[in-house]
N, C-alpha and C. Protein backbone atom coordinates (compact mmCIF):
# COMPACT_ATOMS: atom_id res chain seq x y z
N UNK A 1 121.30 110.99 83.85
CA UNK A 1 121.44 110.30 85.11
C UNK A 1 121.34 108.79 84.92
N UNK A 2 120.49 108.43 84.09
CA UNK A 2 120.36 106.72 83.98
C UNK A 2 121.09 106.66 83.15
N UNK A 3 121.97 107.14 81.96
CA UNK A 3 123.64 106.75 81.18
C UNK A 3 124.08 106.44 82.18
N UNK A 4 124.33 107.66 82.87
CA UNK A 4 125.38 107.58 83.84
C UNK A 4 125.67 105.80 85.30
N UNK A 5 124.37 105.64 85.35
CA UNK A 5 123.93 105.00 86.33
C UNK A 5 123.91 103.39 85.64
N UNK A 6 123.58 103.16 84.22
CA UNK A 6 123.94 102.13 83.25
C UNK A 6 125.19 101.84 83.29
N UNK A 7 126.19 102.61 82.57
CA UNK A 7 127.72 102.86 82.75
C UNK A 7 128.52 102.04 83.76
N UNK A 8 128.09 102.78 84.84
CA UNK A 8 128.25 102.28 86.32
C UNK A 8 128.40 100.64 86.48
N UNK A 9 126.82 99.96 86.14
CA UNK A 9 126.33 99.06 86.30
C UNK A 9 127.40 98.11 85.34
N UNK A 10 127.04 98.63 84.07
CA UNK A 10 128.24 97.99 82.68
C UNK A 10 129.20 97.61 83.38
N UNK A 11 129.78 98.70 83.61
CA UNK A 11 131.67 98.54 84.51
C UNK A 11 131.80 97.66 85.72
N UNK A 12 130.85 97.63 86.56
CA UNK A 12 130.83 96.84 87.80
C UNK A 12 130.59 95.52 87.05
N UNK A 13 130.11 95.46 86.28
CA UNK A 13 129.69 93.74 85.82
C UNK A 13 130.59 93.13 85.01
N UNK A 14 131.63 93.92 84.18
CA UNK A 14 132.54 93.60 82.94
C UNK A 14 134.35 93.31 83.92
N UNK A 15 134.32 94.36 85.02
CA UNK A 15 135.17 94.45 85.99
C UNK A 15 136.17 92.66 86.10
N UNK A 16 134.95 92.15 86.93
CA UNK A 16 135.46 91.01 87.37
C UNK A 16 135.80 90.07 86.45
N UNK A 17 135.20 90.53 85.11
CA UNK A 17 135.41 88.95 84.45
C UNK A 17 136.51 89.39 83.41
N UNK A 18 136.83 91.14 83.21
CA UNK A 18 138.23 91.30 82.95
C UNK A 18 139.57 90.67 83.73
N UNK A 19 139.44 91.14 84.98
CA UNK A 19 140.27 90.29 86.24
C UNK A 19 140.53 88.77 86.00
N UNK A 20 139.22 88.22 85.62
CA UNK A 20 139.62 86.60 86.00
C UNK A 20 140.37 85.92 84.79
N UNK A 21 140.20 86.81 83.74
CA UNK A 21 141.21 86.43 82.19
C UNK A 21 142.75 86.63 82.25
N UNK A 22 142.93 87.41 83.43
CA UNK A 22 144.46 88.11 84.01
C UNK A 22 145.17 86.85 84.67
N UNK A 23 146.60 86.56 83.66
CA UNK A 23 147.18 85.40 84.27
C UNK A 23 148.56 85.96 84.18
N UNK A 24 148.85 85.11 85.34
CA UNK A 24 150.51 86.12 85.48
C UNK A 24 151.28 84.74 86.62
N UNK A 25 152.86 84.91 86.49
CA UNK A 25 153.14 84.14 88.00
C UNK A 25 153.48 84.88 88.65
N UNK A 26 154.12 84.30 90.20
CA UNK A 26 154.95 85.18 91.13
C UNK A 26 156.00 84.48 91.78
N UNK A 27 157.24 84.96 91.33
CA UNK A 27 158.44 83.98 92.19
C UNK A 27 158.70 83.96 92.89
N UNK A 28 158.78 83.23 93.91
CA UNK A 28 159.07 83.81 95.78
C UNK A 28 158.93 82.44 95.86
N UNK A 29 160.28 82.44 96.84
CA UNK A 29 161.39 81.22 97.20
C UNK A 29 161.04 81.11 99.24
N UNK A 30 160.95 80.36 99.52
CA UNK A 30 161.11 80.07 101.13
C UNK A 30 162.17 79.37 101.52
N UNK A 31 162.74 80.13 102.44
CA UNK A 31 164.06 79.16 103.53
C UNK A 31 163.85 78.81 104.25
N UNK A 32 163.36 77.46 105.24
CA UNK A 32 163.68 77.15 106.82
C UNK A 32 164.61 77.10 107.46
N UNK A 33 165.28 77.89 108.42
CA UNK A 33 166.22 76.77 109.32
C UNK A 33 165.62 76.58 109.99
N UNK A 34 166.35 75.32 110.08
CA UNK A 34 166.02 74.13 111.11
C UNK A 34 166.31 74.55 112.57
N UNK A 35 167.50 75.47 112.46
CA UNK A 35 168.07 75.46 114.14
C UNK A 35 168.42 76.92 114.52
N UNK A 36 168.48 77.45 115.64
CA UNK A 36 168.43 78.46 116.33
C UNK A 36 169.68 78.45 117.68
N UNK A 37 170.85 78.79 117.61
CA UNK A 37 171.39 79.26 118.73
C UNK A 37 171.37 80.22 119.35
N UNK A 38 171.30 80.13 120.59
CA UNK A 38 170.95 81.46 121.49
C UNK A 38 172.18 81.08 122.73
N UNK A 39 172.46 81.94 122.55
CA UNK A 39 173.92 82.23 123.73
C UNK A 39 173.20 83.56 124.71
N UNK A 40 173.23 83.51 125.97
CA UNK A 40 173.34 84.11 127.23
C UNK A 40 174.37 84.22 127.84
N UNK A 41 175.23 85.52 128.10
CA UNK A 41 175.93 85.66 129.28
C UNK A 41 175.86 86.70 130.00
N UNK A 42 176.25 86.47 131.01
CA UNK A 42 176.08 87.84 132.08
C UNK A 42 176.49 88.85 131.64
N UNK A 43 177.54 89.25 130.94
CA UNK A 43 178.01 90.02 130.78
C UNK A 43 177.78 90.77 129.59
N UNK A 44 176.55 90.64 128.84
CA UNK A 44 175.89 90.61 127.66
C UNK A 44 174.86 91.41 128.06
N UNK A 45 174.36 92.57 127.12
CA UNK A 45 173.23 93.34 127.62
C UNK A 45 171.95 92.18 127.22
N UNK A 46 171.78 91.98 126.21
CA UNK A 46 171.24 90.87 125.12
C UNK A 46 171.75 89.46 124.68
N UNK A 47 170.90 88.31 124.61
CA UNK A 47 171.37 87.15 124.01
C UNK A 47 172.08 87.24 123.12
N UNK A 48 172.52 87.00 122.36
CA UNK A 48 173.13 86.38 120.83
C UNK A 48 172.76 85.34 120.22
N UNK A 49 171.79 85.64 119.46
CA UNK A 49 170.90 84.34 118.32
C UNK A 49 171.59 84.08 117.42
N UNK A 50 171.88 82.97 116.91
CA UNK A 50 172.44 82.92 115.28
C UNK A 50 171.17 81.80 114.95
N UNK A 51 170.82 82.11 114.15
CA UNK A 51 170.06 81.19 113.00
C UNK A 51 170.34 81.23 111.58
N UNK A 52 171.29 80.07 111.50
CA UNK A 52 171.60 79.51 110.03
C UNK A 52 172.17 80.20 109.59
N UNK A 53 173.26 81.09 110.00
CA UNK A 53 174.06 81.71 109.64
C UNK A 53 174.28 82.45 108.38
N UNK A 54 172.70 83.16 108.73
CA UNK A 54 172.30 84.21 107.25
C UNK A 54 171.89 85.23 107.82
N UNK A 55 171.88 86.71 107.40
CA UNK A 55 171.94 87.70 108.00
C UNK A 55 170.81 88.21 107.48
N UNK A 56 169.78 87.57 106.62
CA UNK A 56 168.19 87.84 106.46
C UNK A 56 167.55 86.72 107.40
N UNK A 57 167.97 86.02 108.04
CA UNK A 57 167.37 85.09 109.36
C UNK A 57 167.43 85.60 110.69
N UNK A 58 168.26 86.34 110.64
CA UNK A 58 168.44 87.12 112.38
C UNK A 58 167.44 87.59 113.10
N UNK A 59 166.66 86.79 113.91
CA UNK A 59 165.25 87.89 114.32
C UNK A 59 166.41 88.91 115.45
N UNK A 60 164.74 90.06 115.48
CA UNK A 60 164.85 91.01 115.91
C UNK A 60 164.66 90.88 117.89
N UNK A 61 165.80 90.98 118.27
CA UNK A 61 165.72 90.98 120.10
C UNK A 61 165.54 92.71 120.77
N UNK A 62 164.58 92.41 121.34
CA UNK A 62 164.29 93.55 122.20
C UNK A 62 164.37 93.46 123.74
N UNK A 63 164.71 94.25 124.62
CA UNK A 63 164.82 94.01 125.86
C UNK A 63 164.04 95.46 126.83
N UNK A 64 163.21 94.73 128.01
CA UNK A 64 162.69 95.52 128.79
C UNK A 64 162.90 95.38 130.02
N UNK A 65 162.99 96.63 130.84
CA UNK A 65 163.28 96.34 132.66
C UNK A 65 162.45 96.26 133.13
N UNK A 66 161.64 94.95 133.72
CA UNK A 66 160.29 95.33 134.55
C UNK A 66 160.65 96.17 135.84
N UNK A 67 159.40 96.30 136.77
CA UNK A 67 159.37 97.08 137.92
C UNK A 67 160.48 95.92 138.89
N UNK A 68 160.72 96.93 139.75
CA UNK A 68 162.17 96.29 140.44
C UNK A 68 160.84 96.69 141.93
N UNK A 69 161.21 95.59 142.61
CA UNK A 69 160.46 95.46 144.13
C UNK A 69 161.16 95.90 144.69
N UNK A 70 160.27 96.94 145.60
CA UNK A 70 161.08 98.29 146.93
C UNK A 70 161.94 97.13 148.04
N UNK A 71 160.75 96.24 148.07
CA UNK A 71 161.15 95.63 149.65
C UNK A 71 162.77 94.40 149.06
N UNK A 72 162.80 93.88 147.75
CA UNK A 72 163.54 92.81 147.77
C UNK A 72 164.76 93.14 147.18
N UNK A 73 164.42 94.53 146.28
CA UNK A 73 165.23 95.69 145.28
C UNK A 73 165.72 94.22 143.83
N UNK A 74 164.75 93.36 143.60
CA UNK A 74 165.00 92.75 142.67
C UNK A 74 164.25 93.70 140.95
N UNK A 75 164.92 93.20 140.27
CA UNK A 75 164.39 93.30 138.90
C UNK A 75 164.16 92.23 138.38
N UNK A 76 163.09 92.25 136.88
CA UNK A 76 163.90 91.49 135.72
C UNK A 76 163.25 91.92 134.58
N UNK A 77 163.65 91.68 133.72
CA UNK A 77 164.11 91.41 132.29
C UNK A 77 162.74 91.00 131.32
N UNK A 78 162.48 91.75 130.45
CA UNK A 78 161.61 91.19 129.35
C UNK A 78 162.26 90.86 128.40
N UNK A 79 162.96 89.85 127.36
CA UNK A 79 163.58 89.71 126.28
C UNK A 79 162.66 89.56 125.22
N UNK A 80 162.05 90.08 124.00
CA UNK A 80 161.48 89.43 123.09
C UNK A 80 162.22 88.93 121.95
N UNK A 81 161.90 88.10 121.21
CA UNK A 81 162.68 87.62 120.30
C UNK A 81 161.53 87.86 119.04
N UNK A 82 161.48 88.42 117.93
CA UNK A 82 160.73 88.16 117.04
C UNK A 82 161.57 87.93 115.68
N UNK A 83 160.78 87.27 115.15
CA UNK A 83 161.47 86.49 113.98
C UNK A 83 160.59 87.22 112.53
């Protein structure tokens, strides 16, 4: 039981300072655009975003119907945009 429990102790203490001798890189590149078009028309269920005209920039648009009022019979619209 106290090997066992030594062992333990050994490994938990040798652990970290194996880790911190570990050197490595990592390549990863970032894009900004700068600009965002968003087109609305009526006749459109959804906007139309273009950003920077790359098809890994396109956020994701979602659309919701809120509650529509009995007395005015209006609706509207939740659009989210996430990027």
């Amino acid at each position: 039981m106290t090997r066992a429990l030594l062992l333990a102790l050994g490994l938990a203490i040798t652990a970290p300072c194996a880790a911190a001798s570990t050197t490595g890189t990592i390549g990863v590149q970032l894009i900004i655009f700068s600009r965002c078009e968003i087109n609305s028309q009526p006749q459109q269920a959804l906007p139309q975003i273009d950003c920077g005209r790359h098809v890994s920039a396109q956020p994701r648009v979602t659309e919701s119907v809120l509650k529509q009022d009995a007395m005015s019979k209006e609706s509207g619209k939740l659009v989210i945009v996430e990027w």
